[in-house]
Protein backbone atom coordinates (compact mmCIF):
# COMPACT_ATOMS: atom_id res chain seq x y z
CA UNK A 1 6.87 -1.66 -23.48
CA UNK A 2 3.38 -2.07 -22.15
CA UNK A 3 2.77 -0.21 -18.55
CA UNK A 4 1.25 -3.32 -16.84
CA UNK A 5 4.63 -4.90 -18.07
CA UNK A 6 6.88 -2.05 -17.15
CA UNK A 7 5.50 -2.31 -13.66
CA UNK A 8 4.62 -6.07 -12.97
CA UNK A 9 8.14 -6.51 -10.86
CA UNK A 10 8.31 -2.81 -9.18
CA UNK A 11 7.44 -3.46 -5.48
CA UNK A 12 8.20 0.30 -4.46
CA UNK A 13 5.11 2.58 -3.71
CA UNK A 14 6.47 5.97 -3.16
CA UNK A 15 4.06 7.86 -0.68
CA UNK A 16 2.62 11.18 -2.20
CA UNK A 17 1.66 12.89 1.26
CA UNK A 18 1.36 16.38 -0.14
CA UNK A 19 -0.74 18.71 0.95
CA UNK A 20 -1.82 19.68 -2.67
CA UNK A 21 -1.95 18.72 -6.20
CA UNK A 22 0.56 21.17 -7.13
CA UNK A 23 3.13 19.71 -4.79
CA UNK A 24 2.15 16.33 -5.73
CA UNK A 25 2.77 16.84 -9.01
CA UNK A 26 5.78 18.95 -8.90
CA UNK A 27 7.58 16.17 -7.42
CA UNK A 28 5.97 13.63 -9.57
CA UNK A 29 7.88 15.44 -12.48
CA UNK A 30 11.27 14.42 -10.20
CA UNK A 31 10.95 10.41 -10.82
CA UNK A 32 11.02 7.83 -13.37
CA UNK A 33 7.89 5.81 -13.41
CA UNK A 34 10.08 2.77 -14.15
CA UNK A 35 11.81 2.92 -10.52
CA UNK A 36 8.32 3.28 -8.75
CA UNK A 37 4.39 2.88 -8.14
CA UNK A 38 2.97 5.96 -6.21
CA UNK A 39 0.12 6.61 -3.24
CA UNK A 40 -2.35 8.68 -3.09
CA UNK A 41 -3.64 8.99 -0.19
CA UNK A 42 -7.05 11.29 1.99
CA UNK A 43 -5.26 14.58 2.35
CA UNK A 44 -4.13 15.03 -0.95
CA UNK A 45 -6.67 13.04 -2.54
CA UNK A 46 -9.26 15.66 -0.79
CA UNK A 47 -7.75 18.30 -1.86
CA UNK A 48 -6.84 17.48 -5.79
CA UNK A 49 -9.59 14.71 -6.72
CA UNK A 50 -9.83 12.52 -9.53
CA UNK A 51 -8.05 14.78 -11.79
CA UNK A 52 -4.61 14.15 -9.85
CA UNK A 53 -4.97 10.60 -10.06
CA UNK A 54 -5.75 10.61 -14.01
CA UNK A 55 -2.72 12.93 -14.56
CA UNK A 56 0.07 10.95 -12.67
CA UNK A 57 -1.48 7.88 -14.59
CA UNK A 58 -0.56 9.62 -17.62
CA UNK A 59 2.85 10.53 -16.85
CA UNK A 60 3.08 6.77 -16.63
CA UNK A 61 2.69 5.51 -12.61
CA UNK A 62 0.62 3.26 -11.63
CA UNK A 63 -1.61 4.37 -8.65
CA UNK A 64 -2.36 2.82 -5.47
CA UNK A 65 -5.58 4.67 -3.76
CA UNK A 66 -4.88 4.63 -0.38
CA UNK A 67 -8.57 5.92 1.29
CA UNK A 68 -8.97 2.95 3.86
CA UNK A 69 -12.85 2.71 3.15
CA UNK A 70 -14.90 1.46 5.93
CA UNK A 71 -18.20 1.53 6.03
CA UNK A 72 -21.45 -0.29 5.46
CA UNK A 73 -20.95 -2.95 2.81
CA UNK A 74 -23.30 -0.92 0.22
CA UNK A 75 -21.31 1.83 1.07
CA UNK A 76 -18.07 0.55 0.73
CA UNK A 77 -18.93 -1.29 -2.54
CA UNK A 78 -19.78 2.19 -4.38
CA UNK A 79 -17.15 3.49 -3.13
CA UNK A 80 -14.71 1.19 -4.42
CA UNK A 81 -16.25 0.75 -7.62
CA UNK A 82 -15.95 4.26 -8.37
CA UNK A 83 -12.46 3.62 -7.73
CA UNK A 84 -11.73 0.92 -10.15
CA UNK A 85 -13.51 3.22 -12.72
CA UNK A 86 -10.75 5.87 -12.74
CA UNK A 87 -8.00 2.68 -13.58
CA UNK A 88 -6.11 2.56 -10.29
CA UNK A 89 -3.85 -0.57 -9.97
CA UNK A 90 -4.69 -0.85 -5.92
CA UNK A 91 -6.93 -0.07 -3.59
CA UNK A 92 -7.60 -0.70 0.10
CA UNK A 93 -10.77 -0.92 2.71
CA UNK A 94 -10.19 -1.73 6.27
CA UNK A 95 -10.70 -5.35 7.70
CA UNK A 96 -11.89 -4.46 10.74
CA UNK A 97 -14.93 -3.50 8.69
CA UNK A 98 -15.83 -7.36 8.61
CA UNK A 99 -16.15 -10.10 6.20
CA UNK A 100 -19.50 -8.92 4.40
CA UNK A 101 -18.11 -5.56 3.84
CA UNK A 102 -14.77 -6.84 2.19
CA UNK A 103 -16.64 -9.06 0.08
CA UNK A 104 -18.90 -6.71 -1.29
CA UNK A 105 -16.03 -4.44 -2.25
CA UNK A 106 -14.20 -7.55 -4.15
CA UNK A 107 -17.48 -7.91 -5.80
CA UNK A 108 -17.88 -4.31 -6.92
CA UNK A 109 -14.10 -4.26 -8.54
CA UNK A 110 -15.07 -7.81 -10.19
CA UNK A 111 -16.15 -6.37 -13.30
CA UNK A 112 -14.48 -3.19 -13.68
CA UNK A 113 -12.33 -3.05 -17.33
CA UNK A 114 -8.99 -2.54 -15.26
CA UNK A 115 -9.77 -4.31 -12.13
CA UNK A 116 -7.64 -2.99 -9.13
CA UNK A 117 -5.85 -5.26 -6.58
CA UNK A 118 -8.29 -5.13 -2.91
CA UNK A 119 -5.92 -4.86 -0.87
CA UNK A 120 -7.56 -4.17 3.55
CA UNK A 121 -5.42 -2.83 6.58
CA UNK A 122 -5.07 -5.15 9.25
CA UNK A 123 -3.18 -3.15 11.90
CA UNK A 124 -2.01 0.15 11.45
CA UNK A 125 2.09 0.81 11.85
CA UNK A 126 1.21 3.67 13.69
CA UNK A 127 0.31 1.46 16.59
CA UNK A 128 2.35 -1.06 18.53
CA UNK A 129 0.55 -3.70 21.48
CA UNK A 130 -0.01 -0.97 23.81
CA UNK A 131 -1.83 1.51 21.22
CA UNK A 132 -3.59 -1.74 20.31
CA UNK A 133 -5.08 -3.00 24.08
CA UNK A 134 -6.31 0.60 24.69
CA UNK A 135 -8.34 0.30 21.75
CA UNK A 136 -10.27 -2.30 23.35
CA UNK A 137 -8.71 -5.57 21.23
CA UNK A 138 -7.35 -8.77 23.46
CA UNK A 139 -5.39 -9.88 20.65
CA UNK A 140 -1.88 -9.09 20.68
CA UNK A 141 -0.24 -7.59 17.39
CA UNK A 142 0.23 -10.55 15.78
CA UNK A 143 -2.34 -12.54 16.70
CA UNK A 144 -4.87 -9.52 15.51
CA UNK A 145 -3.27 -9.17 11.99
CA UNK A 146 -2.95 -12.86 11.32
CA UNK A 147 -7.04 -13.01 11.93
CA UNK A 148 -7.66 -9.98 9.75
CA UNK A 149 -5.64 -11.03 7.11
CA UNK A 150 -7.37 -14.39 7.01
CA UNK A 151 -10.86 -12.35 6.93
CA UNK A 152 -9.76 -10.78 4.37
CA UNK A 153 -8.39 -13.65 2.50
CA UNK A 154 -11.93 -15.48 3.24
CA UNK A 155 -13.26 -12.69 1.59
CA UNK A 156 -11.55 -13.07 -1.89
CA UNK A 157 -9.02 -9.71 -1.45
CA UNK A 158 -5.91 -10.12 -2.98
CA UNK A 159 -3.94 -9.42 0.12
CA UNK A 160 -3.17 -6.99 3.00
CA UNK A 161 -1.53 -3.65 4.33
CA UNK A 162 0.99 -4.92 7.20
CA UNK A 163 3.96 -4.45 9.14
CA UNK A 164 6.84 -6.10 7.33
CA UNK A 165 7.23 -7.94 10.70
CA UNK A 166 4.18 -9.56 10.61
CA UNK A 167 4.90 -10.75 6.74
CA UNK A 168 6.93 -13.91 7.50
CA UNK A 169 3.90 -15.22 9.71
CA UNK A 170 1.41 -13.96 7.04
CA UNK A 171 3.60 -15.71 4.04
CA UNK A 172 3.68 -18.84 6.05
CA UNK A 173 0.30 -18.89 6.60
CA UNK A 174 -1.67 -17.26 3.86
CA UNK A 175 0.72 -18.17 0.86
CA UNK A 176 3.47 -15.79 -0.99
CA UNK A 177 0.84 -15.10 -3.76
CA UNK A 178 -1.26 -13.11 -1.00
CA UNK A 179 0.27 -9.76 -1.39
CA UNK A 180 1.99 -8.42 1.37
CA UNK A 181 2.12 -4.40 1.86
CA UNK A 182 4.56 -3.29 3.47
CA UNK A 183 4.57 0.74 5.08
CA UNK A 184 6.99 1.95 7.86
CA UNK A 185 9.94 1.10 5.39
CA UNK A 186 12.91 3.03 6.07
CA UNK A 187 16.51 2.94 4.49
CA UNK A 188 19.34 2.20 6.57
CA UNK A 189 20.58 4.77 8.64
CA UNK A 190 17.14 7.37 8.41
CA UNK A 191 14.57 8.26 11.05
CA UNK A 192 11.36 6.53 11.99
CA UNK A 193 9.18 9.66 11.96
CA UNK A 194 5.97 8.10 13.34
CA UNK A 195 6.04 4.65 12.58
CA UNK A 196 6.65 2.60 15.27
CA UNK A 197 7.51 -0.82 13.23
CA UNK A 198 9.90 -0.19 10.69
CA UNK A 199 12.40 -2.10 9.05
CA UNK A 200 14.92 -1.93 5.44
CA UNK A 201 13.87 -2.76 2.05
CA UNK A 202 16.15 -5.82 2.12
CA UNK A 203 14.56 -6.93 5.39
CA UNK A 204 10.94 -5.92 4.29
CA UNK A 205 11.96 -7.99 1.19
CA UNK A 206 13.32 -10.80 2.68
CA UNK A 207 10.83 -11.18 5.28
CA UNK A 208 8.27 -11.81 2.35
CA UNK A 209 6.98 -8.29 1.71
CA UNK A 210 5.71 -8.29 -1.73
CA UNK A 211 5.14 -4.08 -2.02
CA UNK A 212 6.74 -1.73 0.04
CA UNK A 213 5.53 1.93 0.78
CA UNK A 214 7.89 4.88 1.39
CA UNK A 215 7.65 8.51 2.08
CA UNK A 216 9.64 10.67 3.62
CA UNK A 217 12.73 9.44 2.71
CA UNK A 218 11.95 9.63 -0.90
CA UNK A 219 10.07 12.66 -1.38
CA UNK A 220 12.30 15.03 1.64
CA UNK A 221 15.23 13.94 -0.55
CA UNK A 222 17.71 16.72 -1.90
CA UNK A 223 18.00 13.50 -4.77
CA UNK A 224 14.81 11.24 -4.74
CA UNK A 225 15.89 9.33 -8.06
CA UNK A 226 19.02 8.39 -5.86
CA UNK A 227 17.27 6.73 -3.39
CA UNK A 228 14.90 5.11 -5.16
CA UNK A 229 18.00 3.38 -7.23
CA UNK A 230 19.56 2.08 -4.40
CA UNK A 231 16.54 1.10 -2.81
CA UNK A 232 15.53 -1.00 -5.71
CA UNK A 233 19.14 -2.13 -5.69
CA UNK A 234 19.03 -3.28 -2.07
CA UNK A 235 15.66 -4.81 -2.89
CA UNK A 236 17.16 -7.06 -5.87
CA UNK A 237 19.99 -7.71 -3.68
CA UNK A 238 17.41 -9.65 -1.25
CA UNK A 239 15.61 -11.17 -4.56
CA UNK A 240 19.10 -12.49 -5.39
CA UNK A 241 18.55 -11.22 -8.80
């Protein structure tokens, strides 16, 4: 089976927050790129490079680049065009960076042999409305990641990084085709760590989440294969498949 068609229904993005390649791939070699995408985000990216990202590609996983660029548009347009040149399936940039800057970035990955999906960040699920107004924005949570998400949508991106909560409001305004990224997703029963909107994959799903990112409770697991099985089972329970 083709890897694009191995992967086209897999909305879980396992979070590879190691502090090293040799971690990162170490557990890598403890799942089954059929039950999962996986993240690489700055730390580990930092510290392992390219070469990371090329070997867990050829184990099989796709590979969403999580590095949040934000920058001038020129800037950001490089950047992300190197990024589509290693084959990643997703990458992100930052609305708040504005409406020039996301468009030069969709016009970087336009022509790139494996283009990625442009995802930006609206709000982070690190902060909640009071994290938010001391950062100097009136809007509240919602309002603020409704308007970024349009921005972005303005600009051409494929969709967003949000809080599952804000994905029914998103869906119903932006379409269900707009992808919908989902972090802060955490199985029944497991702790929040330090995201402050979190909700199940069922929920996530149901809400109109499209991908859902997960760390901790994947990758602290004694059995990580386990949980990713009934995750995916929870999440074709809420497809109704």
């Amino acid at each position: 089976m083709a890897q694009d068609q191995m992967h086209q229904d897999q909305p879980l993005i396992v979070a590879l927050d190691f502090p090293d390649g040799a971690s990162a791939r170490a557990f890598a070699s403890r799942l089954d790129p059929r039950l999962c995408r996986l993240k690489v985000g700055f730390e580990l990216f930092v510290a392992a490079g390219p070469a990371l990202v090329e070997d867990l590609q050829g184990r099989g996983f796709e590979i969403f680049l999580d590095l949040k660029f934000h920058d001038i548009p020129n800037t950001v347009a490089g950047a992300c065009r190197a990024a589509a040149g290693l084959g990643v399936w997703m990458i992100n940039v930052h609305a708040c960076g504005g409406r020039a800057m996301m468009t030069a970035a969709r016009e970087a990955v336009e022509g790139a042999a494996h283009r990625p999906r442009l995802i930006a960040v609206t709000v982070l699920t690190s902060m909640d409305a009071a994290d938010l107004a001391a950062s100097g924005i009136g809007r509240g949570l919602e309002e603020q990641a409704l308007f970024l998400a349009g921005e972005a949508r303005a600009a051409g991106l494929d969709g967003v990084v949000c809080s599952a909560r804000e994905a029914p409001m998103l869906r119903r305004a932006l379409g269900a085709d707009f992808l919908k990224v989902t972090p802060g997703i955490r199985p029944e029963g497991s702790a929040s760590d330090d995201q402050k909107r979190v909700v199940t994959p069922g929920q996530a799903m149901g809400d109109g989440a499209t991908h859902l990112v997960v760390g901790r409770p994947v990758t602290r697991a004694a059995d990580p294969l386990a949980v990713l099985e009934a995750m995916n089972r929870e999440i074709a329970a809420a497809r109704g498949t």
